[in-house]
C-alpha atoms as a PDB file:
ATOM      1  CA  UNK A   1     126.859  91.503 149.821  1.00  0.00           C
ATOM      2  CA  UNK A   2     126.611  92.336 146.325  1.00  0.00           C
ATOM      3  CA  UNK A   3     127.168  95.577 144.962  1.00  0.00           C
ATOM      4  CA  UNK A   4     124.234  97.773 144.251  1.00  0.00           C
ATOM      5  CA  UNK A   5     124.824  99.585 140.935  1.00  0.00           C
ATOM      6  CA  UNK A   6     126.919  96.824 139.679  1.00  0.00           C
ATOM      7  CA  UNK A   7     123.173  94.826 140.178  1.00  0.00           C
ATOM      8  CA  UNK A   8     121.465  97.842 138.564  1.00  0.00           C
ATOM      9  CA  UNK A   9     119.971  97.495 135.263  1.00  0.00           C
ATOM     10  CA  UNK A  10     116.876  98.739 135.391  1.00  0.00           C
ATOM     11  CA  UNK A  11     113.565  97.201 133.807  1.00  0.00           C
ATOM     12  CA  UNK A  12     112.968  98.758 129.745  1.00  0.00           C
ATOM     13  CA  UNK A  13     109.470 100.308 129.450  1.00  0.00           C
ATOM     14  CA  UNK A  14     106.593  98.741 127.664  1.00  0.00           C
ATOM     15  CA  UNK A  15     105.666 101.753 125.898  1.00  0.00           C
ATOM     16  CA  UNK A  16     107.709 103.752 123.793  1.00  0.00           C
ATOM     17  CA  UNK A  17     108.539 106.898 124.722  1.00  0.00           C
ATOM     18  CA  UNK A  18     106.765 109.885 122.688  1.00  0.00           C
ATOM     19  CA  UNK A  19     108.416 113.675 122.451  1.00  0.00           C
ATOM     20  CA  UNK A  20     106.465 116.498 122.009  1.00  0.00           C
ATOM     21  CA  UNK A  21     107.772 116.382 117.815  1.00  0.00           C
ATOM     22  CA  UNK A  22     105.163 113.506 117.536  1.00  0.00           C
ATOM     23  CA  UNK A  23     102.068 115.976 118.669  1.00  0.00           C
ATOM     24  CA  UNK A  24     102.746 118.499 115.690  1.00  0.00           C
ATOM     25  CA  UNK A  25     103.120 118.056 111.788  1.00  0.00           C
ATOM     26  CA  UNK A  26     103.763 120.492 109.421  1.00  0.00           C
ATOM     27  CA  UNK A  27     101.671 121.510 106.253  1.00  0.00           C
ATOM     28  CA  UNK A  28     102.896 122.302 103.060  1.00  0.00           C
ATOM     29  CA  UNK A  29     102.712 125.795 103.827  1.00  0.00           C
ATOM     30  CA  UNK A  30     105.238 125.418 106.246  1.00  0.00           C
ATOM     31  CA  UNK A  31     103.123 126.103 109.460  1.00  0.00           C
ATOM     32  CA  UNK A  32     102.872 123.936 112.165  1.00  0.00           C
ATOM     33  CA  UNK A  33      99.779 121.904 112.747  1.00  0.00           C
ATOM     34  CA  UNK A  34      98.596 120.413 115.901  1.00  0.00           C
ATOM     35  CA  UNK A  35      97.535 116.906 115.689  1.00  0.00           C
ATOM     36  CA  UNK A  36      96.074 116.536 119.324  1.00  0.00           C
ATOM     37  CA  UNK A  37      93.796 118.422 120.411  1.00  0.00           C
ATOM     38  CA  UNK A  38      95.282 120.637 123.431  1.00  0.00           C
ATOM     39  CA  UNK A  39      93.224 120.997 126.856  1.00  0.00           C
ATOM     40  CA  UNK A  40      90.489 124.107 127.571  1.00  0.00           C
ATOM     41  CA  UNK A  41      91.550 124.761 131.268  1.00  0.00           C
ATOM     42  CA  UNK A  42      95.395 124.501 131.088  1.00  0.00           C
ATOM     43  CA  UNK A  43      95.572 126.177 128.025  1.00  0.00           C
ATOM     44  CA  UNK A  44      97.355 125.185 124.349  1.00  0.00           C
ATOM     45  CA  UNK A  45     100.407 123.858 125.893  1.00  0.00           C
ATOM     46  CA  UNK A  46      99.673 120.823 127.521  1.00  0.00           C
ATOM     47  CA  UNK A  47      97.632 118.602 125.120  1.00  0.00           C
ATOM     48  CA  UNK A  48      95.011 115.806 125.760  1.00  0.00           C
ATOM     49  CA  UNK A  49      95.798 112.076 126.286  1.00  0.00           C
ATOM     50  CA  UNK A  50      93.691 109.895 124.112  1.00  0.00           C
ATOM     51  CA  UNK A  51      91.874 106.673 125.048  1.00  0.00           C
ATOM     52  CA  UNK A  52      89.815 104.547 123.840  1.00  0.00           C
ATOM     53  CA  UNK A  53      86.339 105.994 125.488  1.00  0.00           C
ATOM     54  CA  UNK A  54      88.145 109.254 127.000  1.00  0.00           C
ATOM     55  CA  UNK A  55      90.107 111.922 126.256  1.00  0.00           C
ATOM     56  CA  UNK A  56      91.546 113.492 129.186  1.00  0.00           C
ATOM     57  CA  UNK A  57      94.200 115.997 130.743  1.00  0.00           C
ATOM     58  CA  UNK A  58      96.860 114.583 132.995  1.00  0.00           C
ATOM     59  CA  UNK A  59      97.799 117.809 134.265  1.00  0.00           C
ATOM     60  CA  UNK A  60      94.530 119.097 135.638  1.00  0.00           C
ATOM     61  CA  UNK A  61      92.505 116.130 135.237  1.00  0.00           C
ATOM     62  CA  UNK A  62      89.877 117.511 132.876  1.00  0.00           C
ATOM     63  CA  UNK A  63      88.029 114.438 131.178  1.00  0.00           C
ATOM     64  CA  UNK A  64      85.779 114.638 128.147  1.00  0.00           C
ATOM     65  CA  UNK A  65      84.222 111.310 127.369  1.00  0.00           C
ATOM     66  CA  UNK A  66      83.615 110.051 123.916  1.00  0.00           C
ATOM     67  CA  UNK A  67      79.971 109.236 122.506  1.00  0.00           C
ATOM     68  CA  UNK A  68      79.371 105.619 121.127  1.00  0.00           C
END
């Protein structure tokens, strides 16, 4: 039998990766702006995943949908 972590390389993601430094900018005042928009139930931590005809929460769930 082969060995298992020798076999073990795993399968690379097909989306990159974002960190929490890619949510914020900051202004030329120095503060820190948000850039998404965070959700109403969980509170301004946790911020709202943006698609294409939804924005929505994948914490609690919370969904807004988008007007055409």
């Amino acid at each position: 039998m082969a060995d298992k972590k020798a076999d073990k390389g795993g399968k690379k993601s097909a989306h990159p990766q974002t960190g929490k430094k890619d949510f914020f900018a900051v202004s030329k005042e120095g503060k820190l702006e948000r850039k998404k928009r965070h959700c109403p139930k969980c509170g301004p931590g946790v911020f709202l995943a943006d698609h294409s005809d939804r924005a929505s929460c994948g914490k609690c769930g919370y969904t807004e949908f988008k007007k055409k």
